[in-house]
PDB file of N, CA and C in Angstrom:
ATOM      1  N   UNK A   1      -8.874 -10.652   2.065  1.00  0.00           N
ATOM      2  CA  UNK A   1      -8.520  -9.259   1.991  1.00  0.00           C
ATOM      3  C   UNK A   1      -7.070  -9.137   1.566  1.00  0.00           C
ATOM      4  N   UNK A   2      -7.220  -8.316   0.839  1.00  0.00           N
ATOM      5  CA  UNK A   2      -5.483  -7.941   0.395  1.00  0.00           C
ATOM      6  C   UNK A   2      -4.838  -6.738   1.105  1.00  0.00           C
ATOM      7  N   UNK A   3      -3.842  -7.297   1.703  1.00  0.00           N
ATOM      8  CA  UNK A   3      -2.830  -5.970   2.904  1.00  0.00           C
ATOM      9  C   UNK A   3      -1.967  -5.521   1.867  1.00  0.00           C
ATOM     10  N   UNK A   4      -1.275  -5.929   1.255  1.00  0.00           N
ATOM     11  CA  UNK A   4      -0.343  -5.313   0.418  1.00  0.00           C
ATOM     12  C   UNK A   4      -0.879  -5.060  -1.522  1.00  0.00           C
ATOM     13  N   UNK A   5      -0.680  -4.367  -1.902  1.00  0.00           N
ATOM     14  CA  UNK A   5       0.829  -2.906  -1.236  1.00  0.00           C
ATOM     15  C   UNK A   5       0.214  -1.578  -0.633  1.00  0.00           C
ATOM     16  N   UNK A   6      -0.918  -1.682  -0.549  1.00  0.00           N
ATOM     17  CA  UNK A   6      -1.485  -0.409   0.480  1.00  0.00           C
ATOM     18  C   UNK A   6      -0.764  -0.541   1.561  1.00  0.00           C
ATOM     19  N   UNK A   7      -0.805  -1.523   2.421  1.00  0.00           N
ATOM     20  CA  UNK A   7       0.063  -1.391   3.718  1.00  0.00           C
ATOM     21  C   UNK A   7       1.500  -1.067   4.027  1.00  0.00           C
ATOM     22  N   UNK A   8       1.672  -1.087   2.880  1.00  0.00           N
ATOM     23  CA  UNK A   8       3.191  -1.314   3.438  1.00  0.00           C
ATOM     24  C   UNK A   8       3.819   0.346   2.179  1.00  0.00           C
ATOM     25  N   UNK A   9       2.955   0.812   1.960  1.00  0.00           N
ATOM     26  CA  UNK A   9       3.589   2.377   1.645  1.00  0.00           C
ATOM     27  C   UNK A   9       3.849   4.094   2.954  1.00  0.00           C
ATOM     28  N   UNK A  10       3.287   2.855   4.145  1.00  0.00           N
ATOM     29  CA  UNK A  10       4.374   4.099   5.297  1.00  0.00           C
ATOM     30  C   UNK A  10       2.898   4.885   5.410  1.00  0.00           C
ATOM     31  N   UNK A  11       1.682   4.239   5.510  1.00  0.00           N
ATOM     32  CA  UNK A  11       0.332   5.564   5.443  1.00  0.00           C
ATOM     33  C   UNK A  11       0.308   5.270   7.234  1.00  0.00           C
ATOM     34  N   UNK A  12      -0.064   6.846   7.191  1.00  0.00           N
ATOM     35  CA  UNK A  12      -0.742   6.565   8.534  1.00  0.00           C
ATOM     36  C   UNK A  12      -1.550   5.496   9.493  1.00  0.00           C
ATOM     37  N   UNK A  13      -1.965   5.259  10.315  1.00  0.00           N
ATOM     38  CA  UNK A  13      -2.609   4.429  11.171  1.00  0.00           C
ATOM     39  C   UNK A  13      -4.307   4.883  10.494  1.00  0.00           C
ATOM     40  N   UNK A  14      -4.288   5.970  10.387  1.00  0.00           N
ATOM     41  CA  UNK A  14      -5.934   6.294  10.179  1.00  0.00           C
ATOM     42  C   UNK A  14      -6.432   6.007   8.622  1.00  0.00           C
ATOM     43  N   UNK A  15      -5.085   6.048   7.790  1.00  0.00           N
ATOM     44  CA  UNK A  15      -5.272   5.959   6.426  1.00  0.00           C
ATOM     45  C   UNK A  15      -5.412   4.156   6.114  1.00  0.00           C
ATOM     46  N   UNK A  16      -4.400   3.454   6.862  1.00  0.00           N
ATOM     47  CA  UNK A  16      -4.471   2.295   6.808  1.00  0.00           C
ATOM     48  C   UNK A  16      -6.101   1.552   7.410  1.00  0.00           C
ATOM     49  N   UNK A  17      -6.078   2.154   8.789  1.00  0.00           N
ATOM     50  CA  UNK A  17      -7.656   1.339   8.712  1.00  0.00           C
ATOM     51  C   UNK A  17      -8.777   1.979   7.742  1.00  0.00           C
ATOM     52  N   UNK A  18      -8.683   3.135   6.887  1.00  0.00           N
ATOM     53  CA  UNK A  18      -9.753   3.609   6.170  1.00  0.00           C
ATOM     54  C   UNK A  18      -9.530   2.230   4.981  1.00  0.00           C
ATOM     55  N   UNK A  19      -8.380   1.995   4.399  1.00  0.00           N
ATOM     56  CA  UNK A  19      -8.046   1.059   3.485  1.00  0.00           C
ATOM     57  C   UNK A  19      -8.673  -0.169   3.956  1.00  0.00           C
ATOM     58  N   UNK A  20      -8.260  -0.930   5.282  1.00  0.00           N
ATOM     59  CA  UNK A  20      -9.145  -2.119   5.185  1.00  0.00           C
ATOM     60  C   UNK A  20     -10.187  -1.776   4.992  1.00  0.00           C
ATOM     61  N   UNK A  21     -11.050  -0.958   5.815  1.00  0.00           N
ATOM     62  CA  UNK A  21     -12.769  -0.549   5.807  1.00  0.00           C
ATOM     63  C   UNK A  21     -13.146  -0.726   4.073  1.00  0.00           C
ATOM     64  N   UNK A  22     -12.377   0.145   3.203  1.00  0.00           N
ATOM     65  CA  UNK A  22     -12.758  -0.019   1.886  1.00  0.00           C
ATOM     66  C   UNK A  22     -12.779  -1.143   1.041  1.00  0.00           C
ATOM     67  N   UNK A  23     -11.427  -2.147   1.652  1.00  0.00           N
ATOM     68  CA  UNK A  23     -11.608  -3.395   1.134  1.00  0.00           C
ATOM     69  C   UNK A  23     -12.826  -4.279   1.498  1.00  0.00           C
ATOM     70  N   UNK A  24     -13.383  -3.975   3.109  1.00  0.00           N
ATOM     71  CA  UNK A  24     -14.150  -4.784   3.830  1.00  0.00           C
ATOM     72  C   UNK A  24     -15.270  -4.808   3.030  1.00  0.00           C
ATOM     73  N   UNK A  25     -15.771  -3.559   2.878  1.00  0.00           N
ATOM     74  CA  UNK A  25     -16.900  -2.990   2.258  1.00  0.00           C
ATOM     75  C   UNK A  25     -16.901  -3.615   0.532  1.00  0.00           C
ATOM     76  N   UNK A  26     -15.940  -4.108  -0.070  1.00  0.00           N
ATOM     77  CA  UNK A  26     -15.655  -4.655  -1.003  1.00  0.00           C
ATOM     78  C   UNK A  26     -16.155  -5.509  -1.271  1.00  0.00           C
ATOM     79  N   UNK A  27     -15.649  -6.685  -0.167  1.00  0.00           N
ATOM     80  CA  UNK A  27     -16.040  -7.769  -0.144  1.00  0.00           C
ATOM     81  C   UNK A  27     -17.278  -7.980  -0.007  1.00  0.00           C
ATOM     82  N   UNK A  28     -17.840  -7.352   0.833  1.00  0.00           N
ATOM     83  CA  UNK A  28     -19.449  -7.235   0.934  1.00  0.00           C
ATOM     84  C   UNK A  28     -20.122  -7.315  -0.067  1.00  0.00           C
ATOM     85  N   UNK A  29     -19.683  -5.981  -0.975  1.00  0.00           N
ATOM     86  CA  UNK A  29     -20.310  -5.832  -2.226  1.00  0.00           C
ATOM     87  C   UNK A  29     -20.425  -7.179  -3.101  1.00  0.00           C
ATOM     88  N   UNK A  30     -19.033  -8.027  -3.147  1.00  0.00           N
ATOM     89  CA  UNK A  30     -18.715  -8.779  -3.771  1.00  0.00           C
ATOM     90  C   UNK A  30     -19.768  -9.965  -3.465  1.00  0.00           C
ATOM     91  N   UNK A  31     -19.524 -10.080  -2.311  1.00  0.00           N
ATOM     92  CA  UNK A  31     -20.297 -11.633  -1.821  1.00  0.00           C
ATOM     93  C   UNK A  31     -22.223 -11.114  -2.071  1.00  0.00           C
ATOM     94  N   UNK A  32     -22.540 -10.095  -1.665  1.00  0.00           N
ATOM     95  CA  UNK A  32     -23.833  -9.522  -1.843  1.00  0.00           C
ATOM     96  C   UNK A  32     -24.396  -9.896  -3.635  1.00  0.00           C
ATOM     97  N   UNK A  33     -23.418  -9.333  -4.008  1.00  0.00           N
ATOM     98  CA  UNK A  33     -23.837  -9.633  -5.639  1.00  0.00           C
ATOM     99  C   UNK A  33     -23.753 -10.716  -6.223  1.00  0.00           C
ATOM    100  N   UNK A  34     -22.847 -11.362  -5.038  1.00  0.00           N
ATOM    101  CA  UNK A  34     -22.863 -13.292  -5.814  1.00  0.00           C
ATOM    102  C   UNK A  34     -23.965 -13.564  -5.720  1.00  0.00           C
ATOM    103  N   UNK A  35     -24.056 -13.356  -4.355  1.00  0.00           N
ATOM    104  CA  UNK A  35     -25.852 -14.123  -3.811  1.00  0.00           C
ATOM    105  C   UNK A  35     -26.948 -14.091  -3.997  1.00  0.00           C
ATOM    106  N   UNK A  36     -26.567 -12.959  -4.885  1.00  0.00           N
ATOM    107  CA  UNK A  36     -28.312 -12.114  -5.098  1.00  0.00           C
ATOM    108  C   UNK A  36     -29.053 -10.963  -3.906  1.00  0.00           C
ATOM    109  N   UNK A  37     -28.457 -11.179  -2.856  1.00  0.00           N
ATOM    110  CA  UNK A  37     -28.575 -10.261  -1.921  1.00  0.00           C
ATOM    111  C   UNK A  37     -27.713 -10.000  -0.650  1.00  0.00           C
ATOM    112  N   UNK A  38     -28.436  -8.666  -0.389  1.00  0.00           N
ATOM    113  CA  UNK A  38     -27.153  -8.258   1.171  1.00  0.00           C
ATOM    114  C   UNK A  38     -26.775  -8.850   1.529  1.00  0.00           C
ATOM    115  N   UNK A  39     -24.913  -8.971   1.620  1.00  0.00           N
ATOM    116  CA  UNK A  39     -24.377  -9.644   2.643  1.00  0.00           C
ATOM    117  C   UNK A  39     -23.753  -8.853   3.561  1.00  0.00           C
ATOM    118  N   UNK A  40     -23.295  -9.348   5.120  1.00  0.00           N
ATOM    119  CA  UNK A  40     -24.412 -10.476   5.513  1.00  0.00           C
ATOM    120  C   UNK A  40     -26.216 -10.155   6.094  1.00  0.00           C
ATOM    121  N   UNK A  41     -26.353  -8.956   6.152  1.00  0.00           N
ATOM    122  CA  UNK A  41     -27.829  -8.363   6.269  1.00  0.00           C
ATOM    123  C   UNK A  41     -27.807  -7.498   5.625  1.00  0.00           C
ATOM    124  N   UNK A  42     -28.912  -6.805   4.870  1.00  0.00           N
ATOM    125  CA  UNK A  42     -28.825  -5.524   4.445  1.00  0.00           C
ATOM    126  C   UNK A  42     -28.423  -4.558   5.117  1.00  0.00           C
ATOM    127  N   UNK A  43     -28.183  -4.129   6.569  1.00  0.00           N
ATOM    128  CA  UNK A  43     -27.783  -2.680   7.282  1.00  0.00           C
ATOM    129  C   UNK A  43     -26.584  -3.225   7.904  1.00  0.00           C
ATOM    130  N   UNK A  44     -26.115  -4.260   7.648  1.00  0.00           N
ATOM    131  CA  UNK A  44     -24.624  -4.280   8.260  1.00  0.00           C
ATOM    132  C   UNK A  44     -23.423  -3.544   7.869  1.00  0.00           C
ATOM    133  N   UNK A  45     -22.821  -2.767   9.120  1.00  0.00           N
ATOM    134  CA  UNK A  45     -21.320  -1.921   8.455  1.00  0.00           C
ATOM    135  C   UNK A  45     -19.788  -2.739   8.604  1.00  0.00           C
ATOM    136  N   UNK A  46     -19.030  -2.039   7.944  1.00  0.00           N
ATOM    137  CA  UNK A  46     -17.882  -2.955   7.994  1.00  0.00           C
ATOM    138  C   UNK A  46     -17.118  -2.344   9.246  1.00  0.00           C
ATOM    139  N   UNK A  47     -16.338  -2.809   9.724  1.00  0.00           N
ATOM    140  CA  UNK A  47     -15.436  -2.408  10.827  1.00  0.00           C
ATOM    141  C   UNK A  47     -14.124  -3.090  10.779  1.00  0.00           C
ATOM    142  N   UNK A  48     -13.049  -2.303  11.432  1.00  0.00           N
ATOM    143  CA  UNK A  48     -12.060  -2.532  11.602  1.00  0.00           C
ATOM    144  C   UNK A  48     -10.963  -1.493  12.591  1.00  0.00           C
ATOM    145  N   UNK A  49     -10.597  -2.432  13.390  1.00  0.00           N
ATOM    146  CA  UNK A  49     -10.010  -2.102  14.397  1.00  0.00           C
ATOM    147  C   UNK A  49      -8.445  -2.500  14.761  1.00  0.00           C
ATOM    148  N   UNK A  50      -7.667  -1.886  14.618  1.00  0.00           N
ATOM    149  CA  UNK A  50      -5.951  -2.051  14.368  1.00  0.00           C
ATOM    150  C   UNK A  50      -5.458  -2.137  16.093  1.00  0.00           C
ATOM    151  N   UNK A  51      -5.237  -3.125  16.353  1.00  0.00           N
ATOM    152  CA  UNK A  51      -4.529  -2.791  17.767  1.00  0.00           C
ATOM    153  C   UNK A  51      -2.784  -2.950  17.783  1.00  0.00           C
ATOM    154  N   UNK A  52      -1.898  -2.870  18.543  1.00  0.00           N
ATOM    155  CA  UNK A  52      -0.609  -3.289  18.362  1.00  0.00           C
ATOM    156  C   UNK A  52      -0.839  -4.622  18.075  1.00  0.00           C
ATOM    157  N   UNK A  53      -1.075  -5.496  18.624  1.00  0.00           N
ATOM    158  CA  UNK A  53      -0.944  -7.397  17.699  1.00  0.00           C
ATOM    159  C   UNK A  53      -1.685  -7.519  16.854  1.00  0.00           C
ATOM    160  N   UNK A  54      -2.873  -7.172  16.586  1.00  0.00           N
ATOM    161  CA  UNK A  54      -3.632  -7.880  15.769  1.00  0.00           C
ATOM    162  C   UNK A  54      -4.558  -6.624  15.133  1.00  0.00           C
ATOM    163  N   UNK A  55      -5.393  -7.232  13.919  1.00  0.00           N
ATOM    164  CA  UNK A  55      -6.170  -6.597  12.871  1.00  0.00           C
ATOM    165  C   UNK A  55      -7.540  -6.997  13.027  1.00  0.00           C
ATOM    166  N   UNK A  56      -8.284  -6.632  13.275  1.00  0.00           N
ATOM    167  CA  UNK A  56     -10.008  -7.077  13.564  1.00  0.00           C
ATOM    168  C   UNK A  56     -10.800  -6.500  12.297  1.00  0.00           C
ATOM    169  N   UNK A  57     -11.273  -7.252  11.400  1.00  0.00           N
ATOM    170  CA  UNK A  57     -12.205  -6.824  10.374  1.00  0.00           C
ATOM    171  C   UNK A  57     -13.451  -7.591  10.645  1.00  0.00           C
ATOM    172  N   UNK A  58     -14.807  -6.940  11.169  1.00  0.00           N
ATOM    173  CA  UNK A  58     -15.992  -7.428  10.851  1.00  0.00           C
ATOM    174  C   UNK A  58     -16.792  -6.736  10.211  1.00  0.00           C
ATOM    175  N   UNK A  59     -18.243  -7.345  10.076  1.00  0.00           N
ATOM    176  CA  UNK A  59     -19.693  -6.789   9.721  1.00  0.00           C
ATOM    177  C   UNK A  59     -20.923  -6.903  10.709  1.00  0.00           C
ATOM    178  N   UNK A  60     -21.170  -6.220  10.453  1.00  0.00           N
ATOM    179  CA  UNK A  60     -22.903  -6.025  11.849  1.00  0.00           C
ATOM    180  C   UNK A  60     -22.734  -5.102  12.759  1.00  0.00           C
ATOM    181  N   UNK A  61     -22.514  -6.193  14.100  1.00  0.00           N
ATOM    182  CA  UNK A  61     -22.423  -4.922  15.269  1.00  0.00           C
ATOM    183  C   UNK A  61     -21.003  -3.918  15.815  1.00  0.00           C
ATOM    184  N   UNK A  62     -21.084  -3.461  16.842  1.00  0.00           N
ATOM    185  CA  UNK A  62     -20.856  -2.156  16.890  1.00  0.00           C
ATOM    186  C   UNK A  62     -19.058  -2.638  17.184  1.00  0.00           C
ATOM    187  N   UNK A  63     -19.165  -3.778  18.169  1.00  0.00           N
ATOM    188  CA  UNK A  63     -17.712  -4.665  18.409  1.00  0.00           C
ATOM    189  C   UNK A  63     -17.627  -5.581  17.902  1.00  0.00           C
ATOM    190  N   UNK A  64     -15.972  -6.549  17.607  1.00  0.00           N
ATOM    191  CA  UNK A  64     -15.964  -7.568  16.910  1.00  0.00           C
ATOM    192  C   UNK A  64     -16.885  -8.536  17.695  1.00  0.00           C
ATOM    193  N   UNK A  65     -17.222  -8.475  18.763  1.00  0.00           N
ATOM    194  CA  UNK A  65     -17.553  -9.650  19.873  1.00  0.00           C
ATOM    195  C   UNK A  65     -19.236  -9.555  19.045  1.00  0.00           C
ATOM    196  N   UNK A  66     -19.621  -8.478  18.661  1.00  0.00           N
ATOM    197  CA  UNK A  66     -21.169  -8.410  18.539  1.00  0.00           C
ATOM    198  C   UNK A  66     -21.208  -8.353  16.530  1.00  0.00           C
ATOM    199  N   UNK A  67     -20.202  -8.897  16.524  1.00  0.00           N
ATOM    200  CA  UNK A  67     -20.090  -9.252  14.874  1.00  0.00           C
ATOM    201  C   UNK A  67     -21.311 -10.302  14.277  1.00  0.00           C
ATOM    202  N   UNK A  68     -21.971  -9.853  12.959  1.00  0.00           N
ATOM    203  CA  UNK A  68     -22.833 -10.922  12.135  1.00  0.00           C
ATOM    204  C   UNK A  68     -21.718 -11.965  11.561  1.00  0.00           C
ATOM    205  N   UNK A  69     -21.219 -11.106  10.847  1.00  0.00           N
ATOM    206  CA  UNK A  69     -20.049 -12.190  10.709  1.00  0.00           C
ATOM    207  C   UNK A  69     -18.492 -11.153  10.550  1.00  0.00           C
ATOM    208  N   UNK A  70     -17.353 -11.908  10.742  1.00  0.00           N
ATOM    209  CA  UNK A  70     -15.931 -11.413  11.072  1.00  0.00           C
ATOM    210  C   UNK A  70     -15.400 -12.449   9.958  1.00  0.00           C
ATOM    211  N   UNK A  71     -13.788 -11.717   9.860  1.00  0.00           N
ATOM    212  CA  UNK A  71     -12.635 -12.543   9.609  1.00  0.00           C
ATOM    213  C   UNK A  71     -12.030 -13.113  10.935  1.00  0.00           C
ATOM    214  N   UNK A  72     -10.821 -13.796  10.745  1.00  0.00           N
ATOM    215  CA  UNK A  72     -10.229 -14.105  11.955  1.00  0.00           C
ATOM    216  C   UNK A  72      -9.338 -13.017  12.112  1.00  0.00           C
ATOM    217  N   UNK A  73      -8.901 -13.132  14.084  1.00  0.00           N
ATOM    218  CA  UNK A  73      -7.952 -12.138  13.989  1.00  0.00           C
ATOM    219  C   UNK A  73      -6.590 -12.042  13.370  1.00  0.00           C
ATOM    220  N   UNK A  74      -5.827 -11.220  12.702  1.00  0.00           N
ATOM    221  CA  UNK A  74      -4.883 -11.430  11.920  1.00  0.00           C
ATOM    222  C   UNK A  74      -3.773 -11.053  12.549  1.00  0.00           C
ATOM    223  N   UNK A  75      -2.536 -11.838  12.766  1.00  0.00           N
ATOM    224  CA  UNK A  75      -1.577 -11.224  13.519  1.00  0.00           C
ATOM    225  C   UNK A  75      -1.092 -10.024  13.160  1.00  0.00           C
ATOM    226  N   UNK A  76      -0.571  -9.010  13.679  1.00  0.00           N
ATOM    227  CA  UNK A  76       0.382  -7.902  12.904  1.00  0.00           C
ATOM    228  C   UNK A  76       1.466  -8.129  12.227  1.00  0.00           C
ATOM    229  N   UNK A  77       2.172  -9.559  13.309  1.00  0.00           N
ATOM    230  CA  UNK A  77       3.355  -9.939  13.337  1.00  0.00           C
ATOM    231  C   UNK A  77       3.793 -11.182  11.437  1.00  0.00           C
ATOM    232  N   UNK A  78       2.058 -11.692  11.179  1.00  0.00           N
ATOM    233  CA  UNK A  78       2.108 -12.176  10.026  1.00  0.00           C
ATOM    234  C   UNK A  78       2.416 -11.199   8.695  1.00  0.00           C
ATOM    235  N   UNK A  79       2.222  -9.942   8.898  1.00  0.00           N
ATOM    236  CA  UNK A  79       2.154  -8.493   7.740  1.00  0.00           C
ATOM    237  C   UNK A  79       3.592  -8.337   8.027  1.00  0.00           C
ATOM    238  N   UNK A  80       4.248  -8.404   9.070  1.00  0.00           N
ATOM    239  CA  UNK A  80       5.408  -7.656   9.293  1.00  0.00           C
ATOM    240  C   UNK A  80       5.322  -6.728  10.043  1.00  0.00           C
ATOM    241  N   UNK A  81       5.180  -6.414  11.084  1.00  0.00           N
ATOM    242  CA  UNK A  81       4.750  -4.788  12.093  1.00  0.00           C
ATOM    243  C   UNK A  81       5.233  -4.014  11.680  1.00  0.00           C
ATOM    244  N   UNK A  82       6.308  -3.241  10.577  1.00  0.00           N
ATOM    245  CA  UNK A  82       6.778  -2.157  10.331  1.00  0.00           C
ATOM    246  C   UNK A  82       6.068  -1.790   9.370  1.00  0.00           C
ATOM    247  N   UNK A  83       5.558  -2.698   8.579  1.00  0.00           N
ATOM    248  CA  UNK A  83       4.435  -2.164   7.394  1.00  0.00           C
ATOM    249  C   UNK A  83       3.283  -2.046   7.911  1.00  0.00           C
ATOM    250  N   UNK A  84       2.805  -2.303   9.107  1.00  0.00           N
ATOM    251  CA  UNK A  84       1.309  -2.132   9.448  1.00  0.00           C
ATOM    252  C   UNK A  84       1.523  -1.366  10.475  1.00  0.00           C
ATOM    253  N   UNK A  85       2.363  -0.681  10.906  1.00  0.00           N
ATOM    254  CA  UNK A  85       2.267   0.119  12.089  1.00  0.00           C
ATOM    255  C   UNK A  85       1.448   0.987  12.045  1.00  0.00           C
TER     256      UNK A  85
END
């Protein structure tokens, strides 16, 4: 996933996780069309969840814990926290 330069133009908290979601959903598309089909199931949604330390991007269920499949968690502190605030 690419954080910059969306992240780091000062957007809101709500605008920034709409941005990962769109990238997430990206990738999906991306890996789906390599494969020949849905990734990683056909009805899986993307998610993402911004806390103060860290960035949670998965697919499937409703929490990262009940994820089909996830990224790892990403520090804040690796982005820089003033650009991902």
């Amino acid at each position: 996933m690419s954080f910059s330069p969306a992240m780091a133009l000062g957007l809101s908290p709500e605008l920034r996780a709409e941005y990962l979601v769109a990238q997430a959903k990206a990738i999906q598309r991306f890996l789906g069309s390599a494969r020949g089909k849905p990734w990683p199931t056909p009805f899986a949604k993307a998610h993402v969840e911004i806390t103060e330390t860290q960035i949670f991007v998965w697919w499937g269920g409703p929490t990262f814990d009940q994820a089909v499949e996830r990224l790892r968690p990403v520090e804040r502190d690796e982005l820089g926290r003033s650009r991902v605030a």
